[in-house]
C-alpha atoms as a PDB file:
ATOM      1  CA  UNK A   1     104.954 122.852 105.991  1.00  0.00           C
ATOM      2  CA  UNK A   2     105.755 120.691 108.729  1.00  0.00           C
ATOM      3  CA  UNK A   3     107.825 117.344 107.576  1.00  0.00           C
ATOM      4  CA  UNK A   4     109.132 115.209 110.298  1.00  0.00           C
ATOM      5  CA  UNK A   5     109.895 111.794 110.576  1.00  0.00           C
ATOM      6  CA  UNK A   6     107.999 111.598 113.975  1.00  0.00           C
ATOM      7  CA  UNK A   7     109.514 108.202 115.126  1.00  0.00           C
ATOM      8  CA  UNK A   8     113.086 109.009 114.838  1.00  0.00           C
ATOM      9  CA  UNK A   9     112.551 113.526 115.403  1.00  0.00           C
ATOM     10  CA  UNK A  10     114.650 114.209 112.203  1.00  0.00           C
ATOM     11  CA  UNK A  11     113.436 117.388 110.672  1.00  0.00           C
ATOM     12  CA  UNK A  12     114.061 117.000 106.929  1.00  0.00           C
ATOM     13  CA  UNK A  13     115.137 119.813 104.524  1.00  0.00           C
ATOM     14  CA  UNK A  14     112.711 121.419 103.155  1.00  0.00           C
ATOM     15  CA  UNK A  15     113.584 120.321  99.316  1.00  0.00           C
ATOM     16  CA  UNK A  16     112.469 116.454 100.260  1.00  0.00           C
ATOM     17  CA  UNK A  17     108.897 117.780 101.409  1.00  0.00           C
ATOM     18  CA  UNK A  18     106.039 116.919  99.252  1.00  0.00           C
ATOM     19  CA  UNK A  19     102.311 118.270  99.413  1.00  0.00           C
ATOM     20  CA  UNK A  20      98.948 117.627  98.742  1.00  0.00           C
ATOM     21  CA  UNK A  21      96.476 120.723  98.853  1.00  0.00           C
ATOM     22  CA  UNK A  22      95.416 121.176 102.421  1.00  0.00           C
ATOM     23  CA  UNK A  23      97.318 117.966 104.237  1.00  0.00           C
ATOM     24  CA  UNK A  24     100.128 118.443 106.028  1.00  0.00           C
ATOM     25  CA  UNK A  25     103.131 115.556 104.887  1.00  0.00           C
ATOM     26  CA  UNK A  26     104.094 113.974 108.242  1.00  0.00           C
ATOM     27  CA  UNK A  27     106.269 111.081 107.006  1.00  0.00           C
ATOM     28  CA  UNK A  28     107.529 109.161 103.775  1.00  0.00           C
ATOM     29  CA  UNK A  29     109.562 107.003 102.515  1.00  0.00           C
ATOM     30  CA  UNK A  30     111.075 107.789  99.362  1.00  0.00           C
ATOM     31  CA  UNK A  31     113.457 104.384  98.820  1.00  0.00           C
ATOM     32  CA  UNK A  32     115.753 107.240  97.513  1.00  0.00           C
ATOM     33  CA  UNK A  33     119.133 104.256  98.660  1.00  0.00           C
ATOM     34  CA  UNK A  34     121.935 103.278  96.384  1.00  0.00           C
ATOM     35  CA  UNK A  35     121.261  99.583  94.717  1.00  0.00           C
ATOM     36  CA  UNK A  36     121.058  96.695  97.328  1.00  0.00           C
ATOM     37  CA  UNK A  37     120.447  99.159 100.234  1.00  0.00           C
ATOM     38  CA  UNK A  38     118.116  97.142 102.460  1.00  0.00           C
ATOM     39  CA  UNK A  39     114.610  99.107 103.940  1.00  0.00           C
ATOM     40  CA  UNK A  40     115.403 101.944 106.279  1.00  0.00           C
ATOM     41  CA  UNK A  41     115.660 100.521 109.822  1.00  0.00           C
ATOM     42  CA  UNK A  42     114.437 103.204 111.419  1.00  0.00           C
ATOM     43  CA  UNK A  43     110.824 103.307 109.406  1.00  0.00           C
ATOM     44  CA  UNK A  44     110.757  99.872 108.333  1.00  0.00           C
ATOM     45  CA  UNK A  45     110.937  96.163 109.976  1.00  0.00           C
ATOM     46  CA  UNK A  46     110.497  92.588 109.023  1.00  0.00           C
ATOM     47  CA  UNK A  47     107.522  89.760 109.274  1.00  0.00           C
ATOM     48  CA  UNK A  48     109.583  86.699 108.793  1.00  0.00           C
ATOM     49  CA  UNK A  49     108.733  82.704 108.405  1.00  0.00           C
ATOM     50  CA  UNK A  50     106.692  80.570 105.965  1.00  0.00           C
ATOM     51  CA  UNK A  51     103.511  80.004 108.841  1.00  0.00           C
ATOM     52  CA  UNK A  52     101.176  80.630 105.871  1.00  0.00           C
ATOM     53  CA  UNK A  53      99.816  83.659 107.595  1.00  0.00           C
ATOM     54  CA  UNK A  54      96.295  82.602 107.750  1.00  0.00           C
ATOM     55  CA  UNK A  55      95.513  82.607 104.165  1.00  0.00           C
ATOM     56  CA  UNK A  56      97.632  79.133 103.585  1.00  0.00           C
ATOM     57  CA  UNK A  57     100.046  81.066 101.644  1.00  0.00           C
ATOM     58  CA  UNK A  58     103.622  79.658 100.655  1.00  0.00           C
ATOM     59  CA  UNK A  59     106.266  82.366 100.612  1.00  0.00           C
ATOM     60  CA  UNK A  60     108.591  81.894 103.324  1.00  0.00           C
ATOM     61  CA  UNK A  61     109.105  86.395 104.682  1.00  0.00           C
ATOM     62  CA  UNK A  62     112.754  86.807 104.945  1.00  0.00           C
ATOM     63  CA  UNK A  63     114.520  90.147 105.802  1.00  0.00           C
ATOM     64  CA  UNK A  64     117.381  89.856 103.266  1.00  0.00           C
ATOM     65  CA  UNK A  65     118.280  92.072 100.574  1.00  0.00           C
ATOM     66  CA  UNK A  66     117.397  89.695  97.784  1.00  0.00           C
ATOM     67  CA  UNK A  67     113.754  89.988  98.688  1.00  0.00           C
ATOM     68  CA  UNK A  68     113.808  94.003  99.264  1.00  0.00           C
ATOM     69  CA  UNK A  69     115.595  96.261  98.841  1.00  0.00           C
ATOM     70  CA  UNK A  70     116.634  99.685  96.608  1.00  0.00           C
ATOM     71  CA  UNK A  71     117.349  99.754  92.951  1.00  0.00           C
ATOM     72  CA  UNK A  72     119.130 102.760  92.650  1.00  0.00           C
ATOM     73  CA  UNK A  73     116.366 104.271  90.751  1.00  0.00           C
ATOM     74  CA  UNK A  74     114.378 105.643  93.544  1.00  0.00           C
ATOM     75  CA  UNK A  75     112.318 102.519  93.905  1.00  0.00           C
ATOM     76  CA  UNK A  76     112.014  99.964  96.756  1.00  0.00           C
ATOM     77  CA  UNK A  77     111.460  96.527  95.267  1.00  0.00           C
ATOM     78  CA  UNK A  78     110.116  93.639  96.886  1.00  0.00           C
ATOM     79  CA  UNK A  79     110.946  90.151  94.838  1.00  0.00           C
ATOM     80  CA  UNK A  80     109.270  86.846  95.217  1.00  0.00           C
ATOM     81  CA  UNK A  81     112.215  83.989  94.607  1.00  0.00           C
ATOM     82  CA  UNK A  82     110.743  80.539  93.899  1.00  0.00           C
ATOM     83  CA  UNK A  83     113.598  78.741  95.098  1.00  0.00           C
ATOM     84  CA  UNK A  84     111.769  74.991  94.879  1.00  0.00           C
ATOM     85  CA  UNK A  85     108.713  73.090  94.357  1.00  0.00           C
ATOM     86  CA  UNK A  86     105.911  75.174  95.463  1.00  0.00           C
ATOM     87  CA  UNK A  87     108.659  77.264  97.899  1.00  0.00           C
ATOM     88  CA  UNK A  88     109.110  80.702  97.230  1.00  0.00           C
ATOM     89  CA  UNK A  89     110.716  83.353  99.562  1.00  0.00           C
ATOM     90  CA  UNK A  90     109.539  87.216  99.726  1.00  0.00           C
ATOM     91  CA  UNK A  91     109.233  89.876 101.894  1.00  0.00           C
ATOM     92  CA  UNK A  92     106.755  91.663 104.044  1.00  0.00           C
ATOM     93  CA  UNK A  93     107.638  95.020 105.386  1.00  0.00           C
ATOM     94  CA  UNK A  94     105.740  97.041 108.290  1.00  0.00           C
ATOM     95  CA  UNK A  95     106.109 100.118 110.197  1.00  0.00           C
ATOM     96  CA  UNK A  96     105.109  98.313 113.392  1.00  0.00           C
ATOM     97  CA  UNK A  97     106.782 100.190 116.672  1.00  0.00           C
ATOM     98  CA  UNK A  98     108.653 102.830 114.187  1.00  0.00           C
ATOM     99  CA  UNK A  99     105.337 104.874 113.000  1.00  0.00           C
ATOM    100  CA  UNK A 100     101.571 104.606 113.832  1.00  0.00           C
ATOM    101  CA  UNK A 101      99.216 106.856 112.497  1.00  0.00           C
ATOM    102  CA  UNK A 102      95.702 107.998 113.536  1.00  0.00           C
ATOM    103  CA  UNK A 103      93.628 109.542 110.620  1.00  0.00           C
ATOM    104  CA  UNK A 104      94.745 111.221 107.325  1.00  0.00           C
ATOM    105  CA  UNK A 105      95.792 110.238 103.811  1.00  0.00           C
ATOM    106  CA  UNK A 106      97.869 107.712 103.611  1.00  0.00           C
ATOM    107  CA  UNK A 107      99.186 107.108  99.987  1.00  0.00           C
ATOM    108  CA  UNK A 108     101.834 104.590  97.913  1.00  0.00           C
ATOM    109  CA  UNK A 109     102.994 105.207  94.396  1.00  0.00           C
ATOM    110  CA  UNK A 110     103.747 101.488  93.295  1.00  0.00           C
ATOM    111  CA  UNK A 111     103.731  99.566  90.833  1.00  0.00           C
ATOM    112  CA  UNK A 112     102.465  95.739  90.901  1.00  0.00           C
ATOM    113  CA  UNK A 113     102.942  92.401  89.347  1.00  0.00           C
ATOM    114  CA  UNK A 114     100.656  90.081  87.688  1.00  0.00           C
ATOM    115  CA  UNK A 115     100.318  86.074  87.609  1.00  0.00           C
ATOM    116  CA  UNK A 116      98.245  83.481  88.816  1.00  0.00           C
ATOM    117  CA  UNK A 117      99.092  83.061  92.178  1.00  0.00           C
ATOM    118  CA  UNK A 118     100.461  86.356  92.972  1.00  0.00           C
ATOM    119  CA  UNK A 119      99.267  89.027  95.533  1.00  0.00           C
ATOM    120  CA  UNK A 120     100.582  91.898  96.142  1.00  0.00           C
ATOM    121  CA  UNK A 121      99.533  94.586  98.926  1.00  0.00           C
ATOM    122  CA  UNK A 122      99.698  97.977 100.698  1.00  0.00           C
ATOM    123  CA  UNK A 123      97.468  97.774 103.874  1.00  0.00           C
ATOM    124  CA  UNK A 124      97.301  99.193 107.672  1.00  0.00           C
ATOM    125  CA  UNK A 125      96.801  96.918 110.566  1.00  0.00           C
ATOM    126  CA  UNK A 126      95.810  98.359 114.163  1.00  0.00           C
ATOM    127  CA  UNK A 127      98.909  98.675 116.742  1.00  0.00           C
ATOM    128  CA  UNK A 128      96.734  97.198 119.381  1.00  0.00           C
ATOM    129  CA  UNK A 129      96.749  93.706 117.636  1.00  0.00           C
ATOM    130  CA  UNK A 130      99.075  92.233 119.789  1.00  0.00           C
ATOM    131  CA  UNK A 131      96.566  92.437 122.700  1.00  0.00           C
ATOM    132  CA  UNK A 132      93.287  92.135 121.567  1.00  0.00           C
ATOM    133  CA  UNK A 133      93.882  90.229 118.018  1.00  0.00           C
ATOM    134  CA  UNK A 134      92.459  90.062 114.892  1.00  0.00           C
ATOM    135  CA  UNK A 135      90.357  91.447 113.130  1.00  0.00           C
ATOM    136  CA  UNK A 136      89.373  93.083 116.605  1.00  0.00           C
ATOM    137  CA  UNK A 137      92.357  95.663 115.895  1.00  0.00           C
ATOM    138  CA  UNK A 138      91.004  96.448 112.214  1.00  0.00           C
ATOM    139  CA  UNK A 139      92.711  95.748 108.772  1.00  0.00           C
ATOM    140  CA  UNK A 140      92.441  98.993 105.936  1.00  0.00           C
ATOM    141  CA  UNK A 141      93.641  97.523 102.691  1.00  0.00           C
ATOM    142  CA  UNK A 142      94.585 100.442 100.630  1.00  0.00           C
ATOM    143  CA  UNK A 143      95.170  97.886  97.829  1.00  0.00           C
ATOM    144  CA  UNK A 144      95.141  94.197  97.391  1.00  0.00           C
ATOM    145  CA  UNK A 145      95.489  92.241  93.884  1.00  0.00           C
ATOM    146  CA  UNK A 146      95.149  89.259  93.114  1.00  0.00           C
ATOM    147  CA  UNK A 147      97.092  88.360  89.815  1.00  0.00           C
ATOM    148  CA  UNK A 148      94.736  86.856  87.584  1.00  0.00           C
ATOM    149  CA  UNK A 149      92.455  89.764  87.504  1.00  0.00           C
ATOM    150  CA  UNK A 150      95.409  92.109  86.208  1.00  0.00           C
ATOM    151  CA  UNK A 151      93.290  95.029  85.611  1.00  0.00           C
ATOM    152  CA  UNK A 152      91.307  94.677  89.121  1.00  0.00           C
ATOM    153  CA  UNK A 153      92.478  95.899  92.630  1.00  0.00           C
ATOM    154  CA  UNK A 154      90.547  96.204  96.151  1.00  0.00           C
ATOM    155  CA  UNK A 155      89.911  97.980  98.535  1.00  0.00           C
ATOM    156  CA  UNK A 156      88.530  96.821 102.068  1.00  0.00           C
ATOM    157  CA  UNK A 157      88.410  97.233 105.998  1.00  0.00           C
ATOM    158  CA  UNK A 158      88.048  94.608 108.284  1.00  0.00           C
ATOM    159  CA  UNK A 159      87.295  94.586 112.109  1.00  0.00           C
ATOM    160  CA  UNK A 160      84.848  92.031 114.121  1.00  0.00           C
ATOM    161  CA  UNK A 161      81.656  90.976 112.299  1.00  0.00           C
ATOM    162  CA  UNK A 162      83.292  92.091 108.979  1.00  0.00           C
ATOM    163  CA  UNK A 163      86.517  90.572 108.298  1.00  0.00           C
ATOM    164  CA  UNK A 164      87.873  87.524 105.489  1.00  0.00           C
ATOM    165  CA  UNK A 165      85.471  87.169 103.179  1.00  0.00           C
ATOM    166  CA  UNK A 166      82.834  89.307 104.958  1.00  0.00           C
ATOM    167  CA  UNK A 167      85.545  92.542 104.796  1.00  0.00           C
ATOM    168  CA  UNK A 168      83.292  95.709 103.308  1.00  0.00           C
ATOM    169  CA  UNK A 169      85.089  97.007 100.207  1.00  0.00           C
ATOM    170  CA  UNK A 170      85.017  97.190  96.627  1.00  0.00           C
ATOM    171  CA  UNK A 171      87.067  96.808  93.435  1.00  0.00           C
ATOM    172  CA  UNK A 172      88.536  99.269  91.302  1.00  0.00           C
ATOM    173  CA  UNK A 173      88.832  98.148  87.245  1.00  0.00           C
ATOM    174  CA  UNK A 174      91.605  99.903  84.963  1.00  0.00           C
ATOM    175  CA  UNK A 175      90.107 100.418  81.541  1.00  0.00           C
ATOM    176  CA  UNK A 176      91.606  99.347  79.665  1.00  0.00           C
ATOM    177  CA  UNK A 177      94.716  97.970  80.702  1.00  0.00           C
ATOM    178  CA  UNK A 178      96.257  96.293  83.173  1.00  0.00           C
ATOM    179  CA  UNK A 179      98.069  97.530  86.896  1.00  0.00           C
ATOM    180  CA  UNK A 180     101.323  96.048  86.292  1.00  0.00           C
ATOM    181  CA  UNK A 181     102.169  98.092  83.325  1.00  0.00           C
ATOM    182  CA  UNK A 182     102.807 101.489  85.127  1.00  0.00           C
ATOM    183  CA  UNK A 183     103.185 102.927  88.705  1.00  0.00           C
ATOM    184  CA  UNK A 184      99.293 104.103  89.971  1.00  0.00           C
ATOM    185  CA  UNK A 185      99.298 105.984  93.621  1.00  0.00           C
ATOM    186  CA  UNK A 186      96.630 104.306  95.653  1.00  0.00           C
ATOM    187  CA  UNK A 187      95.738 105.911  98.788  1.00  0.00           C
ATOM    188  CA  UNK A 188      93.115 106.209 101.581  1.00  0.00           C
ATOM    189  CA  UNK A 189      91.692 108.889 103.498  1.00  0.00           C
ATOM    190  CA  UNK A 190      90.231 108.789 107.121  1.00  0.00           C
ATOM    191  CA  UNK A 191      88.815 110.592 109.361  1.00  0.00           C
ATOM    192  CA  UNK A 192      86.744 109.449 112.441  1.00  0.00           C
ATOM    193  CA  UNK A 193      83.498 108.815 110.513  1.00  0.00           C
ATOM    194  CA  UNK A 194      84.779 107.457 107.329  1.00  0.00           C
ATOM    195  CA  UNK A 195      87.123 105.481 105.169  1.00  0.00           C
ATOM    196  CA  UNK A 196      87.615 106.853 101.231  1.00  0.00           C
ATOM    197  CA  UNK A 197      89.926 104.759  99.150  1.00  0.00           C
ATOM    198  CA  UNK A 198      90.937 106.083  95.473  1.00  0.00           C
ATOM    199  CA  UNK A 199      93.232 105.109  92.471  1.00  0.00           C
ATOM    200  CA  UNK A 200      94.832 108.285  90.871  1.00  0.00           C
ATOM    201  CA  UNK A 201      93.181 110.593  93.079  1.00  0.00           C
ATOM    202  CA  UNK A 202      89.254 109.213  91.469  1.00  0.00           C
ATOM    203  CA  UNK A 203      87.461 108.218  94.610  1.00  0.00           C
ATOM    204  CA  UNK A 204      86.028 104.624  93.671  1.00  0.00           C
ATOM    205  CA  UNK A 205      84.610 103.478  97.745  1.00  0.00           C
ATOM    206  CA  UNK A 206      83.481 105.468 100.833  1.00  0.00           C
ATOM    207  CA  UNK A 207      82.738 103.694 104.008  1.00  0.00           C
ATOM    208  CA  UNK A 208      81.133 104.733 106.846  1.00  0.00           C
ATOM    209  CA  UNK A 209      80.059 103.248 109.983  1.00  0.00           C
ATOM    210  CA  UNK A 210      76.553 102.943 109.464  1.00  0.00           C
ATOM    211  CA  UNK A 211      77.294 100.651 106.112  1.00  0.00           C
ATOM    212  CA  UNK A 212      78.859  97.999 108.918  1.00  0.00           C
ATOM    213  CA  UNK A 213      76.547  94.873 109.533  1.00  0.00           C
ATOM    214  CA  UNK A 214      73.826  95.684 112.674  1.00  0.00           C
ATOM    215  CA  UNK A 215      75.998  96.156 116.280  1.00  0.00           C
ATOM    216  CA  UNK A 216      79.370  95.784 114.528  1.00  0.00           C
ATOM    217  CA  UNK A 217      81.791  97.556 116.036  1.00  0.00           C
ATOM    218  CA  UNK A 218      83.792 100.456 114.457  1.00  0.00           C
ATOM    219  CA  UNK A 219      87.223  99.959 115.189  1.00  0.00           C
ATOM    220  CA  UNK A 220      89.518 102.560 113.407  1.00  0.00           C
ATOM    221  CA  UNK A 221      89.302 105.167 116.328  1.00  0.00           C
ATOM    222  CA  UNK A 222      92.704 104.804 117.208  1.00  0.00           C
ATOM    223  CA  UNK A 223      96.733 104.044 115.855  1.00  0.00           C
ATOM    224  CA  UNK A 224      97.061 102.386 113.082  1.00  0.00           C
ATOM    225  CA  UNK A 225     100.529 101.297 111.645  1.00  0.00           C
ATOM    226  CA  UNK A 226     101.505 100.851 107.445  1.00  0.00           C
ATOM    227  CA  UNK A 227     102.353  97.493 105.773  1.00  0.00           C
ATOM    228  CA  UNK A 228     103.697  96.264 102.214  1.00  0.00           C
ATOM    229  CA  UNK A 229     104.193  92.887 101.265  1.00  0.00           C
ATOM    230  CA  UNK A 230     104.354  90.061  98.052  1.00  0.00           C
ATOM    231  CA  UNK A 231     102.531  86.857  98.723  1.00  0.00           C
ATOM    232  CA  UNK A 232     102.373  84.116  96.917  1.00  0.00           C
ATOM    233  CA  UNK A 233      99.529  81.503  97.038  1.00  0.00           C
ATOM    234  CA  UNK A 234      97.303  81.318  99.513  1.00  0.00           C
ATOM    235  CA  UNK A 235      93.074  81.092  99.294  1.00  0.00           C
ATOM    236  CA  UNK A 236      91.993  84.039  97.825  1.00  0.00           C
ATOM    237  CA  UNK A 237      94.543  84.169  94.915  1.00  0.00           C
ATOM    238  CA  UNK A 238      94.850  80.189  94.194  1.00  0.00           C
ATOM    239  CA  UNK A 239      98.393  79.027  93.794  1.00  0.00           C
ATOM    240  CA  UNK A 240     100.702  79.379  91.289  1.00  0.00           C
ATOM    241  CA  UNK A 241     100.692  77.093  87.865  1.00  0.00           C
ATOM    242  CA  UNK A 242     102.383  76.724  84.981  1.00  0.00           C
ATOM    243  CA  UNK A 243     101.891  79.824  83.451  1.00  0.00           C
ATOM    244  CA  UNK A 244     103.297  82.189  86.273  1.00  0.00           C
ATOM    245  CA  UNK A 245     106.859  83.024  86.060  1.00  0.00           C
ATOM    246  CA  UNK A 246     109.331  83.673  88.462  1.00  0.00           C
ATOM    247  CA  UNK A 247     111.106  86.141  90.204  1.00  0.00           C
ATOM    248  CA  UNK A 248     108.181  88.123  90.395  1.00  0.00           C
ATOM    249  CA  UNK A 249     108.513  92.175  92.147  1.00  0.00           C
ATOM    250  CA  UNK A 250     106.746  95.284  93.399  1.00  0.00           C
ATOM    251  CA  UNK A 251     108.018  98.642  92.903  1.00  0.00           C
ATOM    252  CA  UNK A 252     107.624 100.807  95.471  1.00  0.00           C
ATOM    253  CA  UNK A 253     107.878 104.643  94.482  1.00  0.00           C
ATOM    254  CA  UNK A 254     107.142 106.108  97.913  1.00  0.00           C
ATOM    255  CA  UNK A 255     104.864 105.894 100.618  1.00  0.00           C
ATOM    256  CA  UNK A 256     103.678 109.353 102.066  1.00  0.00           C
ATOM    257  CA  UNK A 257     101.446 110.468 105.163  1.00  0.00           C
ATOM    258  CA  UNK A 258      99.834 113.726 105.465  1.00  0.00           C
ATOM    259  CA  UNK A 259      97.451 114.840 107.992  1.00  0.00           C
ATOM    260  CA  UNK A 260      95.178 117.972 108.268  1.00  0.00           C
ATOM    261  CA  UNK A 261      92.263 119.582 109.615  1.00  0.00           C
ATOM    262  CA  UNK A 262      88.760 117.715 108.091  1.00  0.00           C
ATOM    263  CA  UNK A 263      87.611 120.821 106.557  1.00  0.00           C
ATOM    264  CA  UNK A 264      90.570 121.097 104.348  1.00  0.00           C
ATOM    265  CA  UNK A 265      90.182 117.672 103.461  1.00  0.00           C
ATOM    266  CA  UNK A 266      90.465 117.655  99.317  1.00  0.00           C
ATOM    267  CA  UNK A 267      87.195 116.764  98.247  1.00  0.00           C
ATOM    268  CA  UNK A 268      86.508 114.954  94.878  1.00  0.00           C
ATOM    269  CA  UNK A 269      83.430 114.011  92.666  1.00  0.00           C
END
């Protein structure tokens, strides 16, 4: 097996490999730091500022450790800090210009809060955002929630003539139970004429391009690079009120990456 971090050309030992049958593990993070160690420079950076992010959100993205980093136990965690009247600070990590990935599963191991208000996410945006925008880049949410449906997370892409509230996707409903209670590994898998998105390894959404509106383009032919963040607010979710408590965190187990030939792609009822 073949486990590189490709970004930085460390080879690892082969003990910290992990596998799924017929992928290939091409790079992970397994927040394996001693408590307080911030997010591994060399996988992870930093969105930073309270611009509301186009969703009128209200966390302020800061890159100290108080908003992410390690607890010692193998987990990263991400905290949202209200710190005044509607003003909370969090964090929003991506692997933007340290790894980009084109097709494959792409898998996290977390588990997420719950509260009105609250929104937690794993997600991929396309690397070439920066010149032709969004959603022309494409958006693959592996999984959103929003916390007043505890039990409820989604999964959706976005590119031009599908994005915001026109984004093709669907929900995925624990029962019973809620998400917050336990770590779940939500993941994607891609290939160049499809997007499958599961919950525990049960498939639950396939999308491929002929399901996009009439001459929408289909955008996820090329990099894409991995996100994880804690908002708070903002128009899908609804703000916080008096019944959501504060600090609020995501656990982050590990994020993994495999790639492999389509026809040794796992296939699942």
């Amino acid at each position: 097996m073949r486990c590189a971090l490709l970004v930085s050309l460390f080879v690892w030992p082969a003990a910290f490999c992990q596998s799924q049958p017929g992928w290939n593990l091409i790079w992970s993070d397994e927040f394996n730091g001693a408590q307080g160690t911030q997010p591994d420079p060399a996988r992870w950076t930093y969105d930073l500022g309270a611009t509301g992010w186009g969703n009128h959100e209200l966390e302020n993205y800061t890159n100290l450790a108080e908003n992410a980093s390690m607890d010692g136990q193998g987990h990263l965690v991400i905290k949202a800090i209200q710190t005044g009247a509607r003003a909370y600070t969090s964090a929003r990590l991506l692997s933007k210009g340290r790894f980009e990935v084109q097709y494959g599963r792409v898998e996290g191991r977390i588990q997420i809060p719950f509260g009105q208000g609250i929104w937690p996410a794993f997600w991929m945006l396309g690397n070439d955002i920066d010149k032709i925008g969004w959603p022309q880049s494409g958006e693959v949410d592996i999984m959103e929630n929003i916390g007043k449906e505890p039990g409820t997370v989604h999964g959706t892409v976005h590119g031009p003539g599908y994005s915001g509230g026109n984004g093709k996707g669907a929900p995925f409903t624990l029962r019973p139970g809620r998400f917050a209670d336990d770590f779940h590994v939500y993941a994607v898998e891609w290939t160049p004429a499809s997007m499958e998105f599961f919950v525990d390894n049960e498939r639950y959404f396939v999308l491929v391009p002929g399901n996009l509106p009439a001459d929408a383009k289909w955008v996820f032919d090329h990099p894409f690079f991995l996100l994880l963040n804690l908002a708070v607010g903002g128009d899908w979710p609804g703000n916080p009120d008096a019944t959501t408590t504060f600090p609020q965190q995501m656990l982050v187990d590990w994020v993994r990456v495999y790639q492999g030939m389509p026809d040794t792609r796992r296939r699942r009822p």
